[in-house]
N, C-alpha and C. Protein backbone atom coordinates (compact mmCIF):
# COMPACT_ATOMS: atom_id res chain seq x y z
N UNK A 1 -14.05 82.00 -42.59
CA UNK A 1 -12.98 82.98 -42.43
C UNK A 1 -13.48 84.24 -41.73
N UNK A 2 -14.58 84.82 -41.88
CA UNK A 2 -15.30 86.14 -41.22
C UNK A 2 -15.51 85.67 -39.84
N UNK A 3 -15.75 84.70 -39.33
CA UNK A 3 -15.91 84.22 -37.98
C UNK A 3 -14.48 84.16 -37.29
N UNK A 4 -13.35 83.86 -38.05
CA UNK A 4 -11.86 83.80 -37.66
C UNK A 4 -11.69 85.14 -37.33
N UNK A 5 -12.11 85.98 -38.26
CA UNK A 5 -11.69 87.59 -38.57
C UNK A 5 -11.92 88.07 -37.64
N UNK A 6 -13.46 88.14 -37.06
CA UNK A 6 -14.00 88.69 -36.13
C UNK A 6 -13.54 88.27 -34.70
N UNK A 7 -13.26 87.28 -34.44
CA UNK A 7 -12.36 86.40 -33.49
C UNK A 7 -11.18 87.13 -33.00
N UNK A 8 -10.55 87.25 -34.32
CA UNK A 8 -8.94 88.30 -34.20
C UNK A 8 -8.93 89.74 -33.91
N UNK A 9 -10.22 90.14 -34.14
CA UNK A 9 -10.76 91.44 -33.86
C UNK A 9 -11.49 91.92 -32.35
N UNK A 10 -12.09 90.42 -31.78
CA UNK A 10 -12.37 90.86 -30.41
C UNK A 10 -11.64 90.63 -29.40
N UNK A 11 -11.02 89.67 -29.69
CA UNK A 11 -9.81 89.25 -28.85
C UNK A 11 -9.04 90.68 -28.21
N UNK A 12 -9.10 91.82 -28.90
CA UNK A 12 -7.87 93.08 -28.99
C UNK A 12 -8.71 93.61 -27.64
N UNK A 13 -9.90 93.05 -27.68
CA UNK A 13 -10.68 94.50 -26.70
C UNK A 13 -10.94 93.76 -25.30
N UNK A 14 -10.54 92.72 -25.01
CA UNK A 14 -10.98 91.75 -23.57
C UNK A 14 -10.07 91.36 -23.25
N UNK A 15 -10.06 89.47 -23.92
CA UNK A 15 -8.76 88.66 -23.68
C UNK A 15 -7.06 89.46 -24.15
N UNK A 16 -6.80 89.87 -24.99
CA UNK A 16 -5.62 90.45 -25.33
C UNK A 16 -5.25 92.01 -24.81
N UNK A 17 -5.92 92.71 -24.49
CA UNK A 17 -6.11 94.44 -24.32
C UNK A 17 -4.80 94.44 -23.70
N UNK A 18 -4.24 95.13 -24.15
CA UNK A 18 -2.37 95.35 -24.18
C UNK A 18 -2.23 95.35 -22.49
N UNK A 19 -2.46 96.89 -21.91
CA UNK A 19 -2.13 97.20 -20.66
C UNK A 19 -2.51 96.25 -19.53
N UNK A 20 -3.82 95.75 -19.89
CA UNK A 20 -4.69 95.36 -18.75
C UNK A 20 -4.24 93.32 -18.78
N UNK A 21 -3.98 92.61 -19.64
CA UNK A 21 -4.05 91.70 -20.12
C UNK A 21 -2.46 91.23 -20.42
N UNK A 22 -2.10 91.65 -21.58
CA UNK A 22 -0.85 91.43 -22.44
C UNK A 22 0.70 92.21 -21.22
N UNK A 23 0.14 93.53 -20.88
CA UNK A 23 0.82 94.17 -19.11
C UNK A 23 1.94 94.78 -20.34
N UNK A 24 1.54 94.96 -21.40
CA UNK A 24 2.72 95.53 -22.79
C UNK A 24 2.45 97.30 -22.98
N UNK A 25 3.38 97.77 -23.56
CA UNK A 25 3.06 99.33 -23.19
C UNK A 25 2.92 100.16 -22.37
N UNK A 26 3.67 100.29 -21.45
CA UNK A 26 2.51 100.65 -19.96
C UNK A 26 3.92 101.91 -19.59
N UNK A 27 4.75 101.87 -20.81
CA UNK A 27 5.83 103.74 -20.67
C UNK A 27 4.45 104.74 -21.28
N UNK A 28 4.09 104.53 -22.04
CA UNK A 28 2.75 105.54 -22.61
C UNK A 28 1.55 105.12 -21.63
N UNK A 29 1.13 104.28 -21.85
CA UNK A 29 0.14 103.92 -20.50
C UNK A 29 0.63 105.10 -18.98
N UNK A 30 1.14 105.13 -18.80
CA UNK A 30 2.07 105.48 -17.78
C UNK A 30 1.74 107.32 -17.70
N UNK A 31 2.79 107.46 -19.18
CA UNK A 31 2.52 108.47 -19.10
C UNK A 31 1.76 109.76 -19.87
N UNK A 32 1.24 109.55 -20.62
CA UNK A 32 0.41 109.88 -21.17
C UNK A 32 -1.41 110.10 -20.73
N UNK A 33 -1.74 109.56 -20.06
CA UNK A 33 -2.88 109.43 -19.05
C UNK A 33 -3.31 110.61 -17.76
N UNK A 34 -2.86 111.33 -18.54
CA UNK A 34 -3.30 112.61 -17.19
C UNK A 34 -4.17 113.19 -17.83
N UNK A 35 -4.86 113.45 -19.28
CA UNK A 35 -6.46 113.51 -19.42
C UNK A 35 -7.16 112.12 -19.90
N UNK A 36 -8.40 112.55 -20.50
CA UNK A 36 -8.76 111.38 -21.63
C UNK A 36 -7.90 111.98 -22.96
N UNK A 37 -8.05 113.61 -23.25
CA UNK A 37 -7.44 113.92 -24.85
C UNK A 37 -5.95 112.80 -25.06
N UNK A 38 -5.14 112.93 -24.08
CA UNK A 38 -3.65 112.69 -24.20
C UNK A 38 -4.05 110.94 -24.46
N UNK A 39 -4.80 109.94 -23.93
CA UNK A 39 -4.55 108.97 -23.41
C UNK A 39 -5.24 108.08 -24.93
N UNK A 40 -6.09 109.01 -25.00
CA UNK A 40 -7.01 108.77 -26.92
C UNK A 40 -6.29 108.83 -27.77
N UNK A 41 -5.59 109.88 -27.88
CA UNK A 41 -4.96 110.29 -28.83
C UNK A 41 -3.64 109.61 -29.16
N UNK A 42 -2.54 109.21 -28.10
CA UNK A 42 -2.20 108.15 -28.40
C UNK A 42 -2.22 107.13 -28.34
N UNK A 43 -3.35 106.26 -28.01
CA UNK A 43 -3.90 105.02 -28.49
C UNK A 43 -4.43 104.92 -30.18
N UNK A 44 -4.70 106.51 -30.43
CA UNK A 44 -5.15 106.35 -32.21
C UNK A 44 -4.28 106.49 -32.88
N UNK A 45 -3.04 107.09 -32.45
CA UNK A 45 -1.78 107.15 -33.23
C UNK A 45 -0.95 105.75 -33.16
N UNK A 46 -1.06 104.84 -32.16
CA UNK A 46 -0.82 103.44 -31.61
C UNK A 46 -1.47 102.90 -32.75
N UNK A 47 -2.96 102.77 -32.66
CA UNK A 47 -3.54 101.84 -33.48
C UNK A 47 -3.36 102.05 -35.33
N UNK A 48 -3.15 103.27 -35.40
CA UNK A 48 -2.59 103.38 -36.89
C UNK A 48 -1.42 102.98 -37.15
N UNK A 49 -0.35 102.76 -36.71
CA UNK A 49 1.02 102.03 -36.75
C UNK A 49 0.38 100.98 -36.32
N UNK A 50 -0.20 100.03 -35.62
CA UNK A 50 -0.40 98.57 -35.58
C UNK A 50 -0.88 98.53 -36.66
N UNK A 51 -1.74 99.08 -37.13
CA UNK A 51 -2.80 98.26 -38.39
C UNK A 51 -1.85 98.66 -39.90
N UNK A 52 -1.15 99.74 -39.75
CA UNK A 52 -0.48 99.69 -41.22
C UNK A 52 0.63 98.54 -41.24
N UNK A 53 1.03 98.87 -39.83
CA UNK A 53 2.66 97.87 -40.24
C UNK A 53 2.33 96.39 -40.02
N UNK A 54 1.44 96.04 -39.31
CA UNK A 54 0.65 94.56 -39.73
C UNK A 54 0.50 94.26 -40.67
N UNK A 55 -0.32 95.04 -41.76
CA UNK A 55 -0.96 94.94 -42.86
C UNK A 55 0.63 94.66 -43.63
N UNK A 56 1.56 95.38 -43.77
CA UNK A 56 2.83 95.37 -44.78
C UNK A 56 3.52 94.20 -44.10
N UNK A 57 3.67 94.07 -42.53
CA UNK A 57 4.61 93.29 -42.58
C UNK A 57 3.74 91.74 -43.00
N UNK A 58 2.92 91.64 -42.84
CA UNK A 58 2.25 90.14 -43.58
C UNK A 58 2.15 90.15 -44.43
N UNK A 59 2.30 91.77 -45.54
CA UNK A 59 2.19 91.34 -47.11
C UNK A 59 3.50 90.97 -47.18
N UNK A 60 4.38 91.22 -46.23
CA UNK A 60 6.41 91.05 -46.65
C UNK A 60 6.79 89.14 -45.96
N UNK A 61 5.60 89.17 -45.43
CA UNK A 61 6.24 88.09 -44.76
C UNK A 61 7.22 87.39 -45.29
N UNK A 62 6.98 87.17 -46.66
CA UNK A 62 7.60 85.43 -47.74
C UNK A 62 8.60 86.52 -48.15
N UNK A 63 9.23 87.70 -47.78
CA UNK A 63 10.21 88.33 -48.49
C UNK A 63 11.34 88.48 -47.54
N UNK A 64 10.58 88.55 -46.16
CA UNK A 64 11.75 89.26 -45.55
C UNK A 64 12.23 88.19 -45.14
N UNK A 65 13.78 88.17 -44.64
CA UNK A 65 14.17 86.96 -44.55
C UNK A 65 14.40 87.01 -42.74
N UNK A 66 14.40 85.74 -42.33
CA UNK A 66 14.59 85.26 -41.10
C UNK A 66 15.30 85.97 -39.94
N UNK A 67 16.41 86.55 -40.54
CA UNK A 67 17.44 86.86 -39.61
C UNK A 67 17.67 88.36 -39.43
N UNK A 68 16.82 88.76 -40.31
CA UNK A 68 16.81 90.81 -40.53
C UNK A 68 15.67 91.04 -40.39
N UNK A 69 14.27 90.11 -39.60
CA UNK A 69 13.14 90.33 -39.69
C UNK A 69 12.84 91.64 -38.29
N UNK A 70 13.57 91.32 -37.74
CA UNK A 70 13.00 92.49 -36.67
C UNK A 70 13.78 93.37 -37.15
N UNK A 71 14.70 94.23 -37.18
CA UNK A 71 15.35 95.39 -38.33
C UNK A 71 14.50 95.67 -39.17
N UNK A 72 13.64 94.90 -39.81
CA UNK A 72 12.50 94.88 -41.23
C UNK A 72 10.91 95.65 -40.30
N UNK A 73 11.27 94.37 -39.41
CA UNK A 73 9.71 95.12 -38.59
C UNK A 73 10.10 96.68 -38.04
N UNK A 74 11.20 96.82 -37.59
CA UNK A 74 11.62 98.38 -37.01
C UNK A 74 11.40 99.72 -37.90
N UNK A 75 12.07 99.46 -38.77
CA UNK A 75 12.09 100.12 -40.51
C UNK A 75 10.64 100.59 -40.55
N UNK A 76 10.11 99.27 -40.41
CA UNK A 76 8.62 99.71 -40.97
C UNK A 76 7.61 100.34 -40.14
N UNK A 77 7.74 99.84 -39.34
CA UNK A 77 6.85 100.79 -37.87
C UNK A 77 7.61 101.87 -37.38
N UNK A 78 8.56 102.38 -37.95
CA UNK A 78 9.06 103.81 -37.80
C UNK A 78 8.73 104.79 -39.11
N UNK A 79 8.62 103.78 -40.18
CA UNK A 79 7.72 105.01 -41.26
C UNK A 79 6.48 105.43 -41.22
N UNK A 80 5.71 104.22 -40.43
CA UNK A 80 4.60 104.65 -40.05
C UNK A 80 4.37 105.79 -38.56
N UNK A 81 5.72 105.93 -37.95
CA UNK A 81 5.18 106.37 -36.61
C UNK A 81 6.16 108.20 -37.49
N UNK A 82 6.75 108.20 -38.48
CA UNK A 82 6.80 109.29 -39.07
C UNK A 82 5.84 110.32 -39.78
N UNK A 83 4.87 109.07 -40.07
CA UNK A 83 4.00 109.49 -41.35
C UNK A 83 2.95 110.13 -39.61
N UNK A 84 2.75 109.50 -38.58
CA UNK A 84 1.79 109.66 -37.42
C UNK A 84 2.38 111.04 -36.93
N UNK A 85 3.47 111.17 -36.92
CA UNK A 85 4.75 112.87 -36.52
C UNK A 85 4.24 113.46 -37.17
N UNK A 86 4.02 113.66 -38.45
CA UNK A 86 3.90 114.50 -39.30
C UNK A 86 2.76 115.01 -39.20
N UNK A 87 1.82 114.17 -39.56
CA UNK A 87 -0.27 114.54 -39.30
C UNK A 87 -0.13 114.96 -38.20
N UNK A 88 0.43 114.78 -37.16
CA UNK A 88 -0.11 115.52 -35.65
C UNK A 88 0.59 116.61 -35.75
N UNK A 89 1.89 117.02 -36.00
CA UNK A 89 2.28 118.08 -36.19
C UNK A 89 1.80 119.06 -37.09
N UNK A 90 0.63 119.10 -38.38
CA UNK A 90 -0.01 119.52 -38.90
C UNK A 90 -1.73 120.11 -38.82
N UNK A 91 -1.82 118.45 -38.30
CA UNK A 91 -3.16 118.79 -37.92
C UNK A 91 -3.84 118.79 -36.72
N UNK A 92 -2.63 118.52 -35.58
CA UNK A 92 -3.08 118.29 -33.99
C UNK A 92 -1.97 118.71 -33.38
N UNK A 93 -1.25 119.95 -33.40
CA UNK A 93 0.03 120.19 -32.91
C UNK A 93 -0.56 120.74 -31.48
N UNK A 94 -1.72 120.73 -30.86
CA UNK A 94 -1.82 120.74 -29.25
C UNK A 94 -1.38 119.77 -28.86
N UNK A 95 -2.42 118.71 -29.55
CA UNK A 95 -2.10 117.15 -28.63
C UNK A 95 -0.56 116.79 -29.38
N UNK A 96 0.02 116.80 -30.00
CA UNK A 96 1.35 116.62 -30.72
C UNK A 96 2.36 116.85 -29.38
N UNK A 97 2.17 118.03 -29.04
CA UNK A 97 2.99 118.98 -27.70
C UNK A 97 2.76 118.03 -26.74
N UNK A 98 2.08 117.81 -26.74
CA UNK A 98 1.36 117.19 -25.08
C UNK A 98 1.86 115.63 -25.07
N UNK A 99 1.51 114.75 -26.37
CA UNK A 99 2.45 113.38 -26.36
C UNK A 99 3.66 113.51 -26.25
N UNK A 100 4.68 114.86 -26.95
CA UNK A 100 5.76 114.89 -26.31
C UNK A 100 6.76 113.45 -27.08
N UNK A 101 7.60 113.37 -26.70
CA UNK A 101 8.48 111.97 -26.62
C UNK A 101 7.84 110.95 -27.25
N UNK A 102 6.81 110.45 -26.66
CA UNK A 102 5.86 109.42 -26.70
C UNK A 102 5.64 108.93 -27.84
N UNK A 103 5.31 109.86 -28.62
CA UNK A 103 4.93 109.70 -30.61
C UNK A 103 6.15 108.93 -31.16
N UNK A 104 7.60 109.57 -30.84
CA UNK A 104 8.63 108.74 -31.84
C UNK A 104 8.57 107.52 -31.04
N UNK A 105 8.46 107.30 -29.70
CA UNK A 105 8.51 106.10 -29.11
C UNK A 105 7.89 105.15 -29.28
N UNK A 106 6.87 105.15 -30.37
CA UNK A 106 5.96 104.00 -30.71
C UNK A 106 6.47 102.98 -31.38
N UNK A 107 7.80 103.25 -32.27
CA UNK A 107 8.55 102.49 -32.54
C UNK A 107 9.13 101.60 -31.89
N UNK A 108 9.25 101.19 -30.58
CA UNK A 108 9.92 100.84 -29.92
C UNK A 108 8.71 100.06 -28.78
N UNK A 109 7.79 100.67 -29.03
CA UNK A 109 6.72 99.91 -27.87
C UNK A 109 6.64 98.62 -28.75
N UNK A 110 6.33 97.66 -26.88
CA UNK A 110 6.24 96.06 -26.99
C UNK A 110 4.70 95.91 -28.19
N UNK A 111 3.75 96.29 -27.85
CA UNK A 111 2.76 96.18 -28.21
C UNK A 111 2.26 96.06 -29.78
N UNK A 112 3.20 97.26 -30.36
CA UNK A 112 3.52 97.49 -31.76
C UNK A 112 4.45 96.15 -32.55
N UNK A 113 5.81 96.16 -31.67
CA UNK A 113 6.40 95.34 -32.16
C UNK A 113 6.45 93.94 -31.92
N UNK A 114 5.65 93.28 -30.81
CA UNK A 114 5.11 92.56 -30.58
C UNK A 114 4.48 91.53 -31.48
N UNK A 115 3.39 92.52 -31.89
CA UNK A 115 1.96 92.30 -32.86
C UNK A 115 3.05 91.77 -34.29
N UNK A 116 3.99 92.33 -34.25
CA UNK A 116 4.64 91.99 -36.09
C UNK A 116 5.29 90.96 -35.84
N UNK A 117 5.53 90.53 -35.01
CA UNK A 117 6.70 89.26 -34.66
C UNK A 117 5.67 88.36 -34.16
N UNK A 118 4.95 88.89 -33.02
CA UNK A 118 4.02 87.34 -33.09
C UNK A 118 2.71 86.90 -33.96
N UNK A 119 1.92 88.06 -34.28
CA UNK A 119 1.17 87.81 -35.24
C UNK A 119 1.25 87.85 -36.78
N UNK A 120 1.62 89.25 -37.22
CA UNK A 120 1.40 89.77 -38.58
C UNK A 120 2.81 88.92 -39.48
N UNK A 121 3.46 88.40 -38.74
CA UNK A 121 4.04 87.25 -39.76
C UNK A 121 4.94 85.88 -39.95
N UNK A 122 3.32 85.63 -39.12
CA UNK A 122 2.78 84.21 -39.59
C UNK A 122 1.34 83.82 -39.94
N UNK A 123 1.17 85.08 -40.39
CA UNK A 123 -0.54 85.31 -40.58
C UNK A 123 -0.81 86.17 -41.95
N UNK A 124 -2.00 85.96 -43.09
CA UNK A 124 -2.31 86.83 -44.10
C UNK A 124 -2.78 88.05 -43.35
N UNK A 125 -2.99 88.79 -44.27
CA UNK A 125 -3.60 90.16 -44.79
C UNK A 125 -4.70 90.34 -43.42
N UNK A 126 -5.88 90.21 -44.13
CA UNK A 126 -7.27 89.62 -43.18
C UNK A 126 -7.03 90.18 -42.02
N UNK A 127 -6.34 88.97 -41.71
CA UNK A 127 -6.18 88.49 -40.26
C UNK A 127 -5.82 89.40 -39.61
N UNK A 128 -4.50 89.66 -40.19
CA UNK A 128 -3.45 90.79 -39.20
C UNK A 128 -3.86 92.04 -38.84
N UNK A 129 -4.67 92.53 -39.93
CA UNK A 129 -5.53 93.96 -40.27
C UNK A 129 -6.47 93.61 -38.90
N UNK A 130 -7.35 92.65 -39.12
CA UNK A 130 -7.95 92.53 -37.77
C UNK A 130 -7.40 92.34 -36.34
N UNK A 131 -6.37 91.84 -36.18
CA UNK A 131 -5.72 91.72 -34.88
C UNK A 131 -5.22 93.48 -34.93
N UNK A 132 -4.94 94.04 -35.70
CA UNK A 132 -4.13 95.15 -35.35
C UNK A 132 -5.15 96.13 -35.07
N UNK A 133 -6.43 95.70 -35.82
CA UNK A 133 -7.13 96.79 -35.19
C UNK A 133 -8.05 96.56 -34.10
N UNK A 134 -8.08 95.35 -33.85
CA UNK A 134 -8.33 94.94 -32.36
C UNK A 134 -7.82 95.58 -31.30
N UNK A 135 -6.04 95.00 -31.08
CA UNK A 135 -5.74 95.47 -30.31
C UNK A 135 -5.15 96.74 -29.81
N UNK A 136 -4.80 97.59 -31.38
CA UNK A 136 -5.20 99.28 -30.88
C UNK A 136 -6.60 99.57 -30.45
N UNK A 137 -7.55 99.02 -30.53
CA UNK A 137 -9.09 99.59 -30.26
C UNK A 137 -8.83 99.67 -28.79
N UNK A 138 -8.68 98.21 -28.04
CA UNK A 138 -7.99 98.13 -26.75
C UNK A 138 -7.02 98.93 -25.74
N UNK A 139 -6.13 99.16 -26.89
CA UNK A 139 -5.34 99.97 -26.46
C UNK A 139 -5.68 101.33 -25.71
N UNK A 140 -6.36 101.68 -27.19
CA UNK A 140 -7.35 103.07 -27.31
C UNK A 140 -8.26 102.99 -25.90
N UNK A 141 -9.10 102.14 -26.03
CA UNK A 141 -10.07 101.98 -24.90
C UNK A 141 -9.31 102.21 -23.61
N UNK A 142 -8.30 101.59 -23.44
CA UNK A 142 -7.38 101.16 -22.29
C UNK A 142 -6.87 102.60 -21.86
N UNK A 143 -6.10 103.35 -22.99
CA UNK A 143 -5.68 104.56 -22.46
C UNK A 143 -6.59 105.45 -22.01
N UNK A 144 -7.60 105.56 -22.88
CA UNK A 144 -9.03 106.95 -22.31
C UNK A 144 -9.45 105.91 -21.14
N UNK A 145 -9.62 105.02 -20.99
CA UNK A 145 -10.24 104.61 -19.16
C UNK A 145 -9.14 105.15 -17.95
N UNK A 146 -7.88 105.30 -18.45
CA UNK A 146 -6.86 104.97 -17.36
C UNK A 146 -7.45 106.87 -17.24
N UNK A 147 -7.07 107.39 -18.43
CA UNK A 147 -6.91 109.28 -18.30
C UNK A 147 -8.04 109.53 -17.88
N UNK A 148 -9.14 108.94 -18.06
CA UNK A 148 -10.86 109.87 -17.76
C UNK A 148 -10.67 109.40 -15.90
N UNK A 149 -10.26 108.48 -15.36
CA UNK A 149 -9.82 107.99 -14.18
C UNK A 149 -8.91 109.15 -13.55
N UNK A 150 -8.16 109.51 -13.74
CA UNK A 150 -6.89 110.32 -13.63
C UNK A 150 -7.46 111.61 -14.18
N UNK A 151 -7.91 111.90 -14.70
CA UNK A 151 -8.29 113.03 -14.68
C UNK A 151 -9.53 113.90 -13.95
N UNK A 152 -10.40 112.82 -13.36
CA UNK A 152 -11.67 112.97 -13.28
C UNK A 152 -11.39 113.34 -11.45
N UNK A 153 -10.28 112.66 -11.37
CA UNK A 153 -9.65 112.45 -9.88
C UNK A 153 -8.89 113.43 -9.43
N UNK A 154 -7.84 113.82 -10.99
CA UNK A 154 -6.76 114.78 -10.07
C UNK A 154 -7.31 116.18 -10.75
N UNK A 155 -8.37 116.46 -11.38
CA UNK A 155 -8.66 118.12 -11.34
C UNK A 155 -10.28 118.11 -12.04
N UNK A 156 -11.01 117.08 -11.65
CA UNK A 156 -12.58 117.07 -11.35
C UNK A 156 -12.94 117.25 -12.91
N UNK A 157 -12.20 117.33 -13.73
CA UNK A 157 -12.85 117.28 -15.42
C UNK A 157 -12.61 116.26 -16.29
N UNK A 158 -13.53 116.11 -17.20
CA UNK A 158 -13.47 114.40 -18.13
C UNK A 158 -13.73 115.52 -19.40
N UNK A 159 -12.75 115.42 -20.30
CA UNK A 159 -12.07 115.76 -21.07
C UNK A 159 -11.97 117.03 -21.43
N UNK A 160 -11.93 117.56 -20.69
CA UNK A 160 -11.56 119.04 -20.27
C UNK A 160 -12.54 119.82 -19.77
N UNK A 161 -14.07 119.48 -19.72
CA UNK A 161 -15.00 119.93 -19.11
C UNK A 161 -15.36 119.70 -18.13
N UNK A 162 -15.39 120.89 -16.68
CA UNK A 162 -16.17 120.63 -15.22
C UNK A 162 -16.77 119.54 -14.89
N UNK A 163 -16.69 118.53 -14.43
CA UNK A 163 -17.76 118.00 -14.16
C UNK A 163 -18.38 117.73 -12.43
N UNK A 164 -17.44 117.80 -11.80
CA UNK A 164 -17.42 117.76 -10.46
C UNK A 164 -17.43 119.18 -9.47
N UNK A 165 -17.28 119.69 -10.33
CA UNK A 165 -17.95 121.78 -9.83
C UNK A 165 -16.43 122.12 -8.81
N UNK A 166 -16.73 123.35 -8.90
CA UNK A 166 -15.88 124.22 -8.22
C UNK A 166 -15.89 123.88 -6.33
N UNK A 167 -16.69 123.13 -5.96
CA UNK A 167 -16.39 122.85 -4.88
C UNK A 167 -15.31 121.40 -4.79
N UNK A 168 -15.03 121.04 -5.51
CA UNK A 168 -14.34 119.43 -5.90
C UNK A 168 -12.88 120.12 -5.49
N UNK A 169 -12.34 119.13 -4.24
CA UNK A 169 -11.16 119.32 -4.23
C UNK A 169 -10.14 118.39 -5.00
N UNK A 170 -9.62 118.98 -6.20
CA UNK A 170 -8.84 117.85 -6.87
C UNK A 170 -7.93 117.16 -5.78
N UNK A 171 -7.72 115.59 -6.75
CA UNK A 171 -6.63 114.62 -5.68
C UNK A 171 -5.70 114.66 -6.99
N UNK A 172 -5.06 115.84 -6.66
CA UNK A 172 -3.94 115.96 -7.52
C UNK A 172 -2.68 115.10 -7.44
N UNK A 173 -2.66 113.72 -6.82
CA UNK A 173 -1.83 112.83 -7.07
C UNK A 173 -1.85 111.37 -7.97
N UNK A 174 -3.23 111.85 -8.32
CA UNK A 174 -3.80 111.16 -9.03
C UNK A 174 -3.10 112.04 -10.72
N UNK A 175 -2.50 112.69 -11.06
CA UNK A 175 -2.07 112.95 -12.04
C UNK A 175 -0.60 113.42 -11.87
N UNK A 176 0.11 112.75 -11.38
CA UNK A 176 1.22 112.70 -10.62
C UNK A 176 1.89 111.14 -11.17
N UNK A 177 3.28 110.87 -11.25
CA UNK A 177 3.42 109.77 -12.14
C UNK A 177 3.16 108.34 -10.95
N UNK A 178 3.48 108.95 -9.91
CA UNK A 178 3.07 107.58 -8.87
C UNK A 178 1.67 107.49 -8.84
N UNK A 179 0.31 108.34 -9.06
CA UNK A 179 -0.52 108.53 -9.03
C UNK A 179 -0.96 107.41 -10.35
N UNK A 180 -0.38 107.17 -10.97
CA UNK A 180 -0.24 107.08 -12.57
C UNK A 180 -0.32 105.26 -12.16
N UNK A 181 0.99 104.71 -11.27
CA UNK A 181 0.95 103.76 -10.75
C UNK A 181 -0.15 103.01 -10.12
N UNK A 182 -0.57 103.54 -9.06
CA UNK A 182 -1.72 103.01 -8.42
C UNK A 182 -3.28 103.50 -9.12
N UNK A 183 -3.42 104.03 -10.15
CA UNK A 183 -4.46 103.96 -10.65
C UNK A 183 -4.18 102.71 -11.47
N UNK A 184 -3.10 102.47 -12.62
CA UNK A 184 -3.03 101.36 -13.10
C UNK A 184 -3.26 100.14 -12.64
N UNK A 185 -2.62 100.10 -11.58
CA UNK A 185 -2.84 98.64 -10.25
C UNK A 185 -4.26 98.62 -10.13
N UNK A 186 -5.19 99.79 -9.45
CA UNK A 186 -6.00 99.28 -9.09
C UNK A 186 -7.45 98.90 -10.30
N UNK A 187 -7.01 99.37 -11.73
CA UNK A 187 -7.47 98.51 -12.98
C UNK A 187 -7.32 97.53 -13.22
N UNK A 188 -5.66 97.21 -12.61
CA UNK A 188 -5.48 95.60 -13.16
C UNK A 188 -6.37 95.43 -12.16
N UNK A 189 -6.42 95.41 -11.25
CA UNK A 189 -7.09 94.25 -10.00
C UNK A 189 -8.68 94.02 -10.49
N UNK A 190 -9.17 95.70 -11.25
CA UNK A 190 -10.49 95.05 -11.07
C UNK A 190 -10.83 94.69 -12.96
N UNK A 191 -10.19 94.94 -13.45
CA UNK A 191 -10.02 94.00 -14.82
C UNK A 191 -10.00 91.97 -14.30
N UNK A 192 -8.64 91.85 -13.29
CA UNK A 192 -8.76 90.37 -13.04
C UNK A 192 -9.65 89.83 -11.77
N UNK A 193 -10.97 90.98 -11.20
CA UNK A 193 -11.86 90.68 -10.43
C UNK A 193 -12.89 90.41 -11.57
N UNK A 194 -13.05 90.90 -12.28
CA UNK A 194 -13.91 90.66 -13.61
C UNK A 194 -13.69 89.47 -14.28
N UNK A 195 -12.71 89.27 -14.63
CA UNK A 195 -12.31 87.85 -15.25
C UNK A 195 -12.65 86.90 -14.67
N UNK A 196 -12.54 86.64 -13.31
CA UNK A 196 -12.46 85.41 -12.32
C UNK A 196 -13.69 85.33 -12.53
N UNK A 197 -14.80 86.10 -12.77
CA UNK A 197 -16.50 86.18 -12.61
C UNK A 197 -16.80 85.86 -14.32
């Protein structure tokens, strides 16, 4: 079973990785990615709603019934993306400001609700806990590559510090939402130049 576990757990960060792989999420992908702070931060607020509402909806599985199961999965990954409102509004109300929209919208991302309908129930405890925190890790990973990209491009700093000096002319379209586009594209391409190898 620990070999299964671990299985369900790496899968989140290669073969499955939402944006790059699964092509799920990609309104926050999108927009959220104009630093690394913004692009981290909600991938960790992502991966805490995957891994709680996994965890409940596979303990509910044998309860909830067939035909109200996505209503059931909604319910529940919106108390969790309340309980995620709340802590950032307390204890991270910069980055809170800056996700904007994005935070209540987790309810509604493929990726989240996805994970409860295709994995977390038809699957125990274990399992689901590990897929969910797989593929927020991914997620996570996925968003800080796209923003440290996009940021590093459109105003020469990786996570808010200089790094490319005062002579660096930012390519400020690179944090621009079409900018947003063709950085994504040109990840997928070299995510599936990687694969083929």
């Amino acid at each position: 079973m620990a070999k299964t576990i671990s299985q369900e757990f790496v899968k989140g960060l290669w073969e499955e990785i939402p944006p790059f792989r699964l092509v799920l999420g990609l309104c926050p992908t999108l927009a959220v990615t104009t630093s690394v702070k913004g692009g981290v931060g909600m991938g960790i607020a992502t991966t805490f709603v995957l891994v709680c509402s996994n965890i409940l909806v596979s303990m509910l599985r044998n309860v909830i019934p067939a035909k109200v199961r996505i209503a059931c999965f909604i319910i529940i990954i919106a108390t969790f993306v309340t309980v995620v409102e709340l802590v950032m509004q307390a204890y991270a109300y910069p980055l809170f400001l800056q996700l904007g929209i994005f935070i209540p919208l987790i309810v509604v991302n493929c990726v989240v609700l996805g994970r409860s309908e295709a994995f977390a129930y038809k699957n125990g405890i274990a399992l689901s806990f590990a897929d969910g925190l797989g593929i927020g890790a991914g997620f996570t990973l996925s968003l800080g590559a796209l923003g440290a990209v996009r940021e590093l491009l459109g105003k020469g700093t990786l996570y808010g510090a200089d790094i490319l000096g005062s002579s660096f002319e930012p390519f400020a379209f690179a944090v621009e939402a079409p900018g947003a586009f063709i950085c994504l594209g040109l990840m997928l391409c070299l995510m599936n130049m990687i694969g083929k190898k």
